[in-house]
C-alpha atoms as a PDB file:
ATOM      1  CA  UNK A   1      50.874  64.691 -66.682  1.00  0.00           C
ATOM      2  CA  UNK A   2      48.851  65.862 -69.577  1.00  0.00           C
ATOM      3  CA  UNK A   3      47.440  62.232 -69.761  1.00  0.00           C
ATOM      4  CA  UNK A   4      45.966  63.304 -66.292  1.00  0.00           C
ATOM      5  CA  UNK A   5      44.611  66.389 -66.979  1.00  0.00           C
ATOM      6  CA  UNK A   6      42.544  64.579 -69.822  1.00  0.00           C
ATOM      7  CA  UNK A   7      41.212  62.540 -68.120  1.00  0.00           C
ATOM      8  CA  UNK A   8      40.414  64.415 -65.141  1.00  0.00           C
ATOM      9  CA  UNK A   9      39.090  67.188 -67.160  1.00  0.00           C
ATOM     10  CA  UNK A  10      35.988  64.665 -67.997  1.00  0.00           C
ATOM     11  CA  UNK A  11      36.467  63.045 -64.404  1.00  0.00           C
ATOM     12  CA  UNK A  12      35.440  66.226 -62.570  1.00  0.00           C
ATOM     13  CA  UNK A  13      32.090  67.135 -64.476  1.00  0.00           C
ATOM     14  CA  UNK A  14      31.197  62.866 -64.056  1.00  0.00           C
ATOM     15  CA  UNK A  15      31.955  63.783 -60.494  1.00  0.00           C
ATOM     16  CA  UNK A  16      29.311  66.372 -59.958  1.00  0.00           C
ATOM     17  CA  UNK A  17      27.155  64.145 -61.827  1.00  0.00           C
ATOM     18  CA  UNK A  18      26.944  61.142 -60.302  1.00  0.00           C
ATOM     19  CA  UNK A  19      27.748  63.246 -57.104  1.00  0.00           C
ATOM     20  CA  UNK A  20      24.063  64.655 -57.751  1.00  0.00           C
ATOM     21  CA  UNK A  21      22.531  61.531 -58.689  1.00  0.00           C
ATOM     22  CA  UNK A  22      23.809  59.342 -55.200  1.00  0.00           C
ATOM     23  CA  UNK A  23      22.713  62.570 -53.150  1.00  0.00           C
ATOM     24  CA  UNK A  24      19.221  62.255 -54.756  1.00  0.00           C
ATOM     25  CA  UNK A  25      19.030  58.088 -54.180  1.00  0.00           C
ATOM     26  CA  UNK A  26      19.803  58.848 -50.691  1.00  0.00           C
ATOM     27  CA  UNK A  27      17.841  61.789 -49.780  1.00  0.00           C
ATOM     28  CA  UNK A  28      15.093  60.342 -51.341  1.00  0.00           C
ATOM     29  CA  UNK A  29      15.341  56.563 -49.618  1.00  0.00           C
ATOM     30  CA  UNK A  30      16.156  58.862 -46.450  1.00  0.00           C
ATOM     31  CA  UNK A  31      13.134  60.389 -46.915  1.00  0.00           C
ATOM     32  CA  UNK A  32      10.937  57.213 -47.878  1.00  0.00           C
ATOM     33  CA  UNK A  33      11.883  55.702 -44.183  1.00  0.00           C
ATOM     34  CA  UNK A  34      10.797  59.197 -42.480  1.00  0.00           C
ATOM     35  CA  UNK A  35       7.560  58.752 -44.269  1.00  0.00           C
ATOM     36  CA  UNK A  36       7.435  55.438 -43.076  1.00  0.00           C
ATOM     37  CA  UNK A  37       8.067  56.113 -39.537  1.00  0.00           C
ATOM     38  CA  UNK A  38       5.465  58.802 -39.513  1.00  0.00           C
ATOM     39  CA  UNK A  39       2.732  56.361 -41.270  1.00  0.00           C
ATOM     40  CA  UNK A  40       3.347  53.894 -38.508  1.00  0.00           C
ATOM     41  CA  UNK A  41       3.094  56.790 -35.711  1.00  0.00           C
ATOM     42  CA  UNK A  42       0.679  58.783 -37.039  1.00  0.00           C
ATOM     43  CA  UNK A  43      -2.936  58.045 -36.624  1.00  0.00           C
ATOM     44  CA  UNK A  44      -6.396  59.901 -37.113  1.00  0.00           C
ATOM     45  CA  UNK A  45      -8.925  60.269 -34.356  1.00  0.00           C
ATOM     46  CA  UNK A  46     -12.834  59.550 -34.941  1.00  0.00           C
ATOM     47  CA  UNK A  47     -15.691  59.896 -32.429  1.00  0.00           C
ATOM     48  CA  UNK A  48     -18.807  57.683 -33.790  1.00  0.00           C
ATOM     49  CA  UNK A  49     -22.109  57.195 -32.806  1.00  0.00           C
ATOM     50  CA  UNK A  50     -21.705  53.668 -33.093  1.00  0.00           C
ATOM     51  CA  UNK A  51     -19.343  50.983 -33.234  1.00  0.00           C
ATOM     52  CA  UNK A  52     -18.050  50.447 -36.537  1.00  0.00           C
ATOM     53  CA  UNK A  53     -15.581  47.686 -38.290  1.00  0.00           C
ATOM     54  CA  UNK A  54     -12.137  48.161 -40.134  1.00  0.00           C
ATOM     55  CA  UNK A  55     -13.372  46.278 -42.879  1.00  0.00           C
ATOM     56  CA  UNK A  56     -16.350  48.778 -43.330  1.00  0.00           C
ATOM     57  CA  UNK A  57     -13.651  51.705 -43.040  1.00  0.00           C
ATOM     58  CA  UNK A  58     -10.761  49.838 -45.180  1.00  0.00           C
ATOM     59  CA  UNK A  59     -13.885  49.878 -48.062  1.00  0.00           C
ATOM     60  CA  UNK A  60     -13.905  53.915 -47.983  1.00  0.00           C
ATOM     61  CA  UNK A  61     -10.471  54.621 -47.234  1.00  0.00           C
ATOM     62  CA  UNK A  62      -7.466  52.528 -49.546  1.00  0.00           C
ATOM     63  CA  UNK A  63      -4.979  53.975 -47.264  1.00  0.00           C
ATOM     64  CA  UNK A  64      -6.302  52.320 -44.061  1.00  0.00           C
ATOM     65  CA  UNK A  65      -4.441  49.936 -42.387  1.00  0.00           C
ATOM     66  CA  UNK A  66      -5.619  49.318 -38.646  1.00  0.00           C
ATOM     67  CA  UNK A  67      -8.706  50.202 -36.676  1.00  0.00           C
ATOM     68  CA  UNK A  68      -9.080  50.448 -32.647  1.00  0.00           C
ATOM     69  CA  UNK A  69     -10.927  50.925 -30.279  1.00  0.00           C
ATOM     70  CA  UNK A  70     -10.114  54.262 -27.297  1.00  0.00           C
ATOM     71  CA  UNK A  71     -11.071  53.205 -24.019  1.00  0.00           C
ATOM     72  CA  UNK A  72     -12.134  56.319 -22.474  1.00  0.00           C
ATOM     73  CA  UNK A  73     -11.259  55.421 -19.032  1.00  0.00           C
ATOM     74  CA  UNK A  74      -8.331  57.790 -18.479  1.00  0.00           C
ATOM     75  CA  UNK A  75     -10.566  60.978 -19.600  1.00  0.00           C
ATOM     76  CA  UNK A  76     -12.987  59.611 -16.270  1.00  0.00           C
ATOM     77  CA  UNK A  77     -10.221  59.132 -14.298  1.00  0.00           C
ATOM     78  CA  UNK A  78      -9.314  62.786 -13.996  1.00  0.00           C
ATOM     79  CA  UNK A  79     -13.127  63.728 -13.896  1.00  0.00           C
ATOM     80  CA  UNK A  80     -13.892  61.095 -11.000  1.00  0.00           C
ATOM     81  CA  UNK A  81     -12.376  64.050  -8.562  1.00  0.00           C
ATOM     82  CA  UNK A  82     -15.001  66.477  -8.792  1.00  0.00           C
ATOM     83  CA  UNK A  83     -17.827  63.912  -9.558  1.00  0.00           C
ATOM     84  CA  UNK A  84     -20.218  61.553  -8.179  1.00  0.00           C
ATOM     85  CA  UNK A  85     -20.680  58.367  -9.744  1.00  0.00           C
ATOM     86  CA  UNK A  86     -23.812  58.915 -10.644  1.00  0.00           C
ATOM     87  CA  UNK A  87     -23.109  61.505 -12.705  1.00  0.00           C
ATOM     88  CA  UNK A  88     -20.202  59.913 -13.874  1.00  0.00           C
ATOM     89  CA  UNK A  89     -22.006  56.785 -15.212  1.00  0.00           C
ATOM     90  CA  UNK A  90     -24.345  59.333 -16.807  1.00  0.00           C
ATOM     91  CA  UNK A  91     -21.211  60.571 -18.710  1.00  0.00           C
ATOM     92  CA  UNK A  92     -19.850  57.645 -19.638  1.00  0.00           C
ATOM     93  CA  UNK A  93     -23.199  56.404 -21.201  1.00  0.00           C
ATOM     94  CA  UNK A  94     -23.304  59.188 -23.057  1.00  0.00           C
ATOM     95  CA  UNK A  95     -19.688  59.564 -24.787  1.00  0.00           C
ATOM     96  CA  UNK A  96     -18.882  58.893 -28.009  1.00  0.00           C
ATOM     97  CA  UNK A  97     -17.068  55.565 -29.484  1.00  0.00           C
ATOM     98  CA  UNK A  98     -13.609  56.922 -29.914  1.00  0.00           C
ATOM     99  CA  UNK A  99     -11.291  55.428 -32.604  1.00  0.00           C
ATOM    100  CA  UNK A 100      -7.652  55.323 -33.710  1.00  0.00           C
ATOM    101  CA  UNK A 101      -7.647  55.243 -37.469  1.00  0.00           C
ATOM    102  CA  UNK A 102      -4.188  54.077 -38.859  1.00  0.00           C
ATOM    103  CA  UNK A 103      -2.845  54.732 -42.603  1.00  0.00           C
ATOM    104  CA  UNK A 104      -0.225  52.371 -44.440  1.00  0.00           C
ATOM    105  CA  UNK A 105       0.995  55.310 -46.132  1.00  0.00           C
ATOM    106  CA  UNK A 106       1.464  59.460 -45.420  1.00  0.00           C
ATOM    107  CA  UNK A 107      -0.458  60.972 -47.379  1.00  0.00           C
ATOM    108  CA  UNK A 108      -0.210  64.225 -48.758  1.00  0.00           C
ATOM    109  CA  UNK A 109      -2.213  67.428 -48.126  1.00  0.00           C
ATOM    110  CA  UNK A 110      -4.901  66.966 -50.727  1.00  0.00           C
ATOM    111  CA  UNK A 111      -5.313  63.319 -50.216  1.00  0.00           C
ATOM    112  CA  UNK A 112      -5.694  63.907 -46.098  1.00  0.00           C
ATOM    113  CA  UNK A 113      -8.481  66.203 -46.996  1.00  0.00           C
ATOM    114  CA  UNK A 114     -10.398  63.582 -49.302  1.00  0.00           C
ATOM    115  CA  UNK A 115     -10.074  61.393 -46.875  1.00  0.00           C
ATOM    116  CA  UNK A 116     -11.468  63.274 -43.780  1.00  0.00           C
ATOM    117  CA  UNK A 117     -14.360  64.499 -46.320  1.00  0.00           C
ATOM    118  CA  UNK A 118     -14.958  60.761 -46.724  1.00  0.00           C
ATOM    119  CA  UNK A 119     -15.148  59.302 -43.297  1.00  0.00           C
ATOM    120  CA  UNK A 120     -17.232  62.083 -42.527  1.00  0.00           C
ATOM    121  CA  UNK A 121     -19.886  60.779 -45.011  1.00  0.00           C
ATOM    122  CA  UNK A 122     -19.536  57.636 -43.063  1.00  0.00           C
ATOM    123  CA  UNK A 123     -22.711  57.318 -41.023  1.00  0.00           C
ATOM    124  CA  UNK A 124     -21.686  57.597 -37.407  1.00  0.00           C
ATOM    125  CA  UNK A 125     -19.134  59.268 -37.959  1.00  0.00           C
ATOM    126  CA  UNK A 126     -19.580  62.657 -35.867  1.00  0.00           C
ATOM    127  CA  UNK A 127     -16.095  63.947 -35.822  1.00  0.00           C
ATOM    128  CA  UNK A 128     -12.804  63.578 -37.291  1.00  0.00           C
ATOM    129  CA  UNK A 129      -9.502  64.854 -36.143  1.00  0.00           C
ATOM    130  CA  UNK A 130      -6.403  64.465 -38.135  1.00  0.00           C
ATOM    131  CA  UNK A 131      -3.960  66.627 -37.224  1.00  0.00           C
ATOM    132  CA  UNK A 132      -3.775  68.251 -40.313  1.00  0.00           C
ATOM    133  CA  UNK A 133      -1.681  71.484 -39.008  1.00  0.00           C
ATOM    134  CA  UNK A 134       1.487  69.410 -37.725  1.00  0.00           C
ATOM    135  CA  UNK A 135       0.516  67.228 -40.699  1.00  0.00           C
ATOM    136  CA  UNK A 136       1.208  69.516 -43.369  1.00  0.00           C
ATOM    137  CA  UNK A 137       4.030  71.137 -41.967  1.00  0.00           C
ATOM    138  CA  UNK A 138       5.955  67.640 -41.764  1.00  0.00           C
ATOM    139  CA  UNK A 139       4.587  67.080 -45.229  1.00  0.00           C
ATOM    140  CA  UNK A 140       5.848  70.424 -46.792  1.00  0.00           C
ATOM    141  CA  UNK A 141       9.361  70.128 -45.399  1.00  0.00           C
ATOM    142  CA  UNK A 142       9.892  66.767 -46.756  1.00  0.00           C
ATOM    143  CA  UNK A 143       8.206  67.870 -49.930  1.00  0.00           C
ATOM    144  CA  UNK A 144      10.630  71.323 -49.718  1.00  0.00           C
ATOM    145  CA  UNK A 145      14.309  69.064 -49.437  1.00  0.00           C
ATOM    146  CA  UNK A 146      12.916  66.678 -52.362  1.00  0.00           C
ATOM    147  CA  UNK A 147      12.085  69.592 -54.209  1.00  0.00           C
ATOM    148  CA  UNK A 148      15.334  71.433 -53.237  1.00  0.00           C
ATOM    149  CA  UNK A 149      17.508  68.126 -54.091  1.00  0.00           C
ATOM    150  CA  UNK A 150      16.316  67.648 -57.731  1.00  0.00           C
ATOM    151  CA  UNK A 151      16.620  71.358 -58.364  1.00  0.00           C
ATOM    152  CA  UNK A 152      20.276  70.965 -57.356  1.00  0.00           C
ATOM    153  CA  UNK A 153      21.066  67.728 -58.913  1.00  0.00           C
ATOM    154  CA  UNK A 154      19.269  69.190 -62.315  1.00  0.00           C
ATOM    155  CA  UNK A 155      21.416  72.387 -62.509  1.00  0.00           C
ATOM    156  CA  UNK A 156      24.875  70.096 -61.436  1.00  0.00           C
ATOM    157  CA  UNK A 157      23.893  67.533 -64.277  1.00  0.00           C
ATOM    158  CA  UNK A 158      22.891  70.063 -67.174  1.00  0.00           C
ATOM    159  CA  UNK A 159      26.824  71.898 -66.091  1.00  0.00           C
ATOM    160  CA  UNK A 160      28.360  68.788 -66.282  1.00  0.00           C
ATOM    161  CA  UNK A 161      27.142  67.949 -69.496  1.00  0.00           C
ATOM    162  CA  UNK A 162      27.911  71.000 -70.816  1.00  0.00           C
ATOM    163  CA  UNK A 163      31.791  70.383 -69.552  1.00  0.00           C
ATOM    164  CA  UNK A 164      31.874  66.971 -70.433  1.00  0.00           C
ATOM    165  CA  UNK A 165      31.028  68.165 -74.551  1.00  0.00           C
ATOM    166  CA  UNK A 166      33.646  70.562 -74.137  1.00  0.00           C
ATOM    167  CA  UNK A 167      35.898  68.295 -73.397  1.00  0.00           C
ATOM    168  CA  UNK A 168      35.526  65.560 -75.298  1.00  0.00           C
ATOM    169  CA  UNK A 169      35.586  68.349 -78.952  1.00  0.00           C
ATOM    170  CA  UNK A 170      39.090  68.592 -77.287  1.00  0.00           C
ATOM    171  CA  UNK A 171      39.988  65.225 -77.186  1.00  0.00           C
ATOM    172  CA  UNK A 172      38.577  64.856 -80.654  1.00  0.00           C
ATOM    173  CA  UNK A 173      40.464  67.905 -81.866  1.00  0.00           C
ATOM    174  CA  UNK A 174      43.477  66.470 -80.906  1.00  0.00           C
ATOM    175  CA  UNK A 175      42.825  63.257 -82.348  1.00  0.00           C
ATOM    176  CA  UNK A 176      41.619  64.557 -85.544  1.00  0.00           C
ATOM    177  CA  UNK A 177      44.454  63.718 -87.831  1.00  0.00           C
ATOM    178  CA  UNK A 178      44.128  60.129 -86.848  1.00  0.00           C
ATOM    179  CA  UNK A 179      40.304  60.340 -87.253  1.00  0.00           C
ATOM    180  CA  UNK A 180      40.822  61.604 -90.762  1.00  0.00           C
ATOM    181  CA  UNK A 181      42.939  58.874 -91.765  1.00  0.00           C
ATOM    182  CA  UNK A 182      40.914  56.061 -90.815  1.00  0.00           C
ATOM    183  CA  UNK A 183      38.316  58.280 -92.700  1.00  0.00           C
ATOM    184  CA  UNK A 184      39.900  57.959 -96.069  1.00  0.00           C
ATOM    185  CA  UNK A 185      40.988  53.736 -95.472  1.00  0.00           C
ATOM    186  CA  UNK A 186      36.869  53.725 -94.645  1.00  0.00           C
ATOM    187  CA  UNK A 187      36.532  52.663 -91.307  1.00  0.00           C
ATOM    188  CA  UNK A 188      33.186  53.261 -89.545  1.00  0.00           C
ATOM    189  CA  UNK A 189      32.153  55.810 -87.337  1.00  0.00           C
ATOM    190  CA  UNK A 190      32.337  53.647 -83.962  1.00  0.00           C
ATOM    191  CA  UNK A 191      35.844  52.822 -85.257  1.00  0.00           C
ATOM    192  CA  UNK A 192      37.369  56.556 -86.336  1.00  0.00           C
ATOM    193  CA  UNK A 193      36.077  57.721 -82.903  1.00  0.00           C
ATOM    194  CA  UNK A 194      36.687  54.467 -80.461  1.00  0.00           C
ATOM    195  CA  UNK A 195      39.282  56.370 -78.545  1.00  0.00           C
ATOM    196  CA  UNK A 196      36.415  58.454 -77.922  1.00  0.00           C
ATOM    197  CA  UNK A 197      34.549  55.891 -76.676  1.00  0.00           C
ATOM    198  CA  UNK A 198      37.176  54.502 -74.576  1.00  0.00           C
ATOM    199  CA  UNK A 199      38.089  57.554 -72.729  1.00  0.00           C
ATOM    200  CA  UNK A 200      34.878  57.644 -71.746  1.00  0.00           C
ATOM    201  CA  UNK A 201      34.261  54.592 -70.523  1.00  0.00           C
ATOM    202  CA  UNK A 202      37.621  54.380 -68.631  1.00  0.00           C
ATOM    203  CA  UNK A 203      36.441  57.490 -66.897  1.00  0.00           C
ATOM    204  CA  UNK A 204      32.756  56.664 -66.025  1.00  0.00           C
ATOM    205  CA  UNK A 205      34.515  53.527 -64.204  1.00  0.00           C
ATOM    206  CA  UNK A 206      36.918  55.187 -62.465  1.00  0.00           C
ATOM    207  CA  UNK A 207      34.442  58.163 -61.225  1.00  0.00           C
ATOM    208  CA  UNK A 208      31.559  55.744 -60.623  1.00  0.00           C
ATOM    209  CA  UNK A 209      33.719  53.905 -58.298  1.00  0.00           C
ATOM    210  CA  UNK A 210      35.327  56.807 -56.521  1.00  0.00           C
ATOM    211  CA  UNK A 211      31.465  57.620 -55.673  1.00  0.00           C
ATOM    212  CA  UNK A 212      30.878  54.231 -54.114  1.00  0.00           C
ATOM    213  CA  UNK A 213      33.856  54.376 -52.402  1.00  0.00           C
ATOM    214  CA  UNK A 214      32.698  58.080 -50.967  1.00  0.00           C
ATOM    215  CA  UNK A 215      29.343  56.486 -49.903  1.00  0.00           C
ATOM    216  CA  UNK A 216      30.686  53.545 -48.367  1.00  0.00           C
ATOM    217  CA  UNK A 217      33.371  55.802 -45.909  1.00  0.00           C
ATOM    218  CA  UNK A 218      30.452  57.902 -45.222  1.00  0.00           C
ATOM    219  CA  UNK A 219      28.116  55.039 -43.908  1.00  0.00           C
ATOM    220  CA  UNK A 220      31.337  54.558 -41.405  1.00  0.00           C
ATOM    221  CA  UNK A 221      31.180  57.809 -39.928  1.00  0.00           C
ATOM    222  CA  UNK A 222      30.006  58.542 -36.692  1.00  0.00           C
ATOM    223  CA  UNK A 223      28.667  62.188 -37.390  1.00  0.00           C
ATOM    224  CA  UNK A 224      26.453  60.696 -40.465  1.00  0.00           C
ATOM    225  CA  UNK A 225      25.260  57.408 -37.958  1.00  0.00           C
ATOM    226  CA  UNK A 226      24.410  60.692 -35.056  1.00  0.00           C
ATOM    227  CA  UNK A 227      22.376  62.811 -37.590  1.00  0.00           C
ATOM    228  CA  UNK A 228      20.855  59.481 -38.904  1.00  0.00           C
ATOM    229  CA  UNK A 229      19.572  58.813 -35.245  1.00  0.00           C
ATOM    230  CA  UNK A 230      18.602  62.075 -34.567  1.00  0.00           C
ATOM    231  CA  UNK A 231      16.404  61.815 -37.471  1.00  0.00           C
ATOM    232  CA  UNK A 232      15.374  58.762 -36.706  1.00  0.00           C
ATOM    233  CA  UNK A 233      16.184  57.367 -39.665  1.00  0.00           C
ATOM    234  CA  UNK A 234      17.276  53.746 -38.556  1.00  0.00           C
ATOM    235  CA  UNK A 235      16.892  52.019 -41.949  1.00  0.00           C
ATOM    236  CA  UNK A 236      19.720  51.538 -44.021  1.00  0.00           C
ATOM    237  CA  UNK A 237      19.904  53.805 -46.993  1.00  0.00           C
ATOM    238  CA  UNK A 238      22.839  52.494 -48.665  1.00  0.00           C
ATOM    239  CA  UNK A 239      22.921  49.339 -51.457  1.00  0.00           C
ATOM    240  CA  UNK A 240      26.551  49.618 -52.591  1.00  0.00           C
ATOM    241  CA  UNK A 241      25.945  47.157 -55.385  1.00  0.00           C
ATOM    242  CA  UNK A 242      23.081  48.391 -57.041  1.00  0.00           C
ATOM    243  CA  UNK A 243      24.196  51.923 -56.691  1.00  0.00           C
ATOM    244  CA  UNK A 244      27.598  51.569 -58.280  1.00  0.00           C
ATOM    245  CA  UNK A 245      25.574  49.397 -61.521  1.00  0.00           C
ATOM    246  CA  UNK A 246      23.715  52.399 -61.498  1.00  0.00           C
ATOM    247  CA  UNK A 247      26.109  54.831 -61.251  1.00  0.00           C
ATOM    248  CA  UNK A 248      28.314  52.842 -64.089  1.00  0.00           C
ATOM    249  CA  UNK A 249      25.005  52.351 -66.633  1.00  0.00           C
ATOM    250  CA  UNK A 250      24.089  56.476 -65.691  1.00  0.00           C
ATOM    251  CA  UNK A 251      27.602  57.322 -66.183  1.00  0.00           C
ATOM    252  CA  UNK A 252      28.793  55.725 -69.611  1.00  0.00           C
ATOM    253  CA  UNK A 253      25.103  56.665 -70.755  1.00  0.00           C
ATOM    254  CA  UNK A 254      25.570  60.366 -70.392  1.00  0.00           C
ATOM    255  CA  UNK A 255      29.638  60.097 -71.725  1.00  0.00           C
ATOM    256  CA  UNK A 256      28.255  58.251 -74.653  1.00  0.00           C
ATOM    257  CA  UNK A 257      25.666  61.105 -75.414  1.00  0.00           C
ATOM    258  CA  UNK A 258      28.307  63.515 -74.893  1.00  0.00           C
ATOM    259  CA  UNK A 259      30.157  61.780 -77.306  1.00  0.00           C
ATOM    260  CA  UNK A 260      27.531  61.336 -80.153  1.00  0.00           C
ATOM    261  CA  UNK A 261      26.228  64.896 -79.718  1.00  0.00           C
ATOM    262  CA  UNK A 262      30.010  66.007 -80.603  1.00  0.00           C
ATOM    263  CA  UNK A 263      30.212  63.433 -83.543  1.00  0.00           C
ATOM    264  CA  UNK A 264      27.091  64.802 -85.147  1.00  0.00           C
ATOM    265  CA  UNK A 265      27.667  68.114 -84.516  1.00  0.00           C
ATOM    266  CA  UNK A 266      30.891  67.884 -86.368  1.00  0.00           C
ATOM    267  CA  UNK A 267      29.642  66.496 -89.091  1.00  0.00           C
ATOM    268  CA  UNK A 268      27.206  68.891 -89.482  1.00  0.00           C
ATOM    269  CA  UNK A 269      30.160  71.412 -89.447  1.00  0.00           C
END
């Protein structure tokens, strides 16, 4: 029993930690295939003067990725009511060339404003509308959960630190006698505090896979896979493999620091 309590006593701070760290990978690949989707929907409108090329666009704009052409057909359509053709041919010759700009990326606030300042330098160019209200709002709520997700994930790993020094100047406490002797026979450092080391090492295994295992029975759920849809969020956010090496590496990292910082703050002592 008090074998279990030692080692869950480290197991619960690793816990929120890597708990923290998996919500971040997700939110944030979540996130990346939202932005995604939204590049691939959303598109800028220009009226020109004159017909103009993607590859004379693509040279102002990085972002661009596709160029066409608006027939303007089904804005006569609804006119062809009230007017003769005469009048509508006179129309017609005189409207605009409209265009659908596409981006490969979605851009943020500033960076939509540079670029509507810089197709409007574009000769021919007479208007440009890009949305920019619904824009930014989509923008600023994925910006707000990123934002939101570190701040948590920050505040849960500096706790867990703190909890996971704390417990490990236990375990050293109560390992101390056998620490001293190995002192006076003149063993080194990684030797006098191995059990140290090996507690912590056992424990960043067995929380890091307890996390996979929580990731992969929530990929099987049926609530997750509905709010996932509703989302639209239809790429797969999970990589069980890499995340657990990742988990592991972030995990004995952190218990190893933990350890070291209560080494040389003991010697100082």
């Amino acid at each position: 029993m008090n074998m279990l309590k030692r080692h869950l006593s480290l197991i619960v701070p690793l816990l929120a930690l890597l708990f923290s760290l998996q919500s971040i990978v997700l939110v944030n690949r979540a996130i990346s295939i939202k932005e995604d989707k939204l590049s691939q929907s959303y598109s800028i409108l220009l009226a020109t003067t004159q017909k103009i090329g993607f590859d004379f666009i693509a040279k102002n704009i990085k972002e661009a990725k596709s160029l066409s052409l608006i027939n303007p057909d089904f804005l006569l359509d609804r006119l062809k009511q009230n007017m003769s053709d005469t009048n509508l041919l006179s129309i017609k010759k005189d409207l605009p060339f409209f265009y659908s700009l596409k981006l490969s990326t979605f851009p943020d606030q500033n960076r939509l404003e540079e670029i509507n300042r810089t197709l409007l330098k574009i000769p021919g160019i007479t208007k440009v509308e890009s949305f920019s209200k619904t824009h930014n709002q989509v923008y600023r709520l994925l910006f707000l959960i990123k934002m939101n997700v570190w701040v948590f994930g920050a505040l849960l790993t500096f706790l867990s630190i703190l909890l996971m020094i704390r417990q490990i100047q236990i375990w050293r406490f109560e390992h101390s006698e056998r620490m001293e002797i190995m002192s006076f026979l003149g063993a080194p450092f990684w030797i006098r505090n191995g059990i140290l080391f090996q507690l912590a090492i056992i424990d960043s295994i067995i929380t890091s896979i307890f996390i996979t295992l929580g990731a992969i029975y929530l990929s099987y759920q049926n609530t997750f896979k509905e709010i996932a849809n509703a989302l639209e969020i239809q790429g797969d956010i999970f990589n069980f493999g890499g995340d657990f090496l990742m988990l592991l590496l972030v995990a004995i990292g952190v218990s190893f620091f933990s350890v070291l910082v209560v080494i040389l703050s003991q010697r100082r002592v």
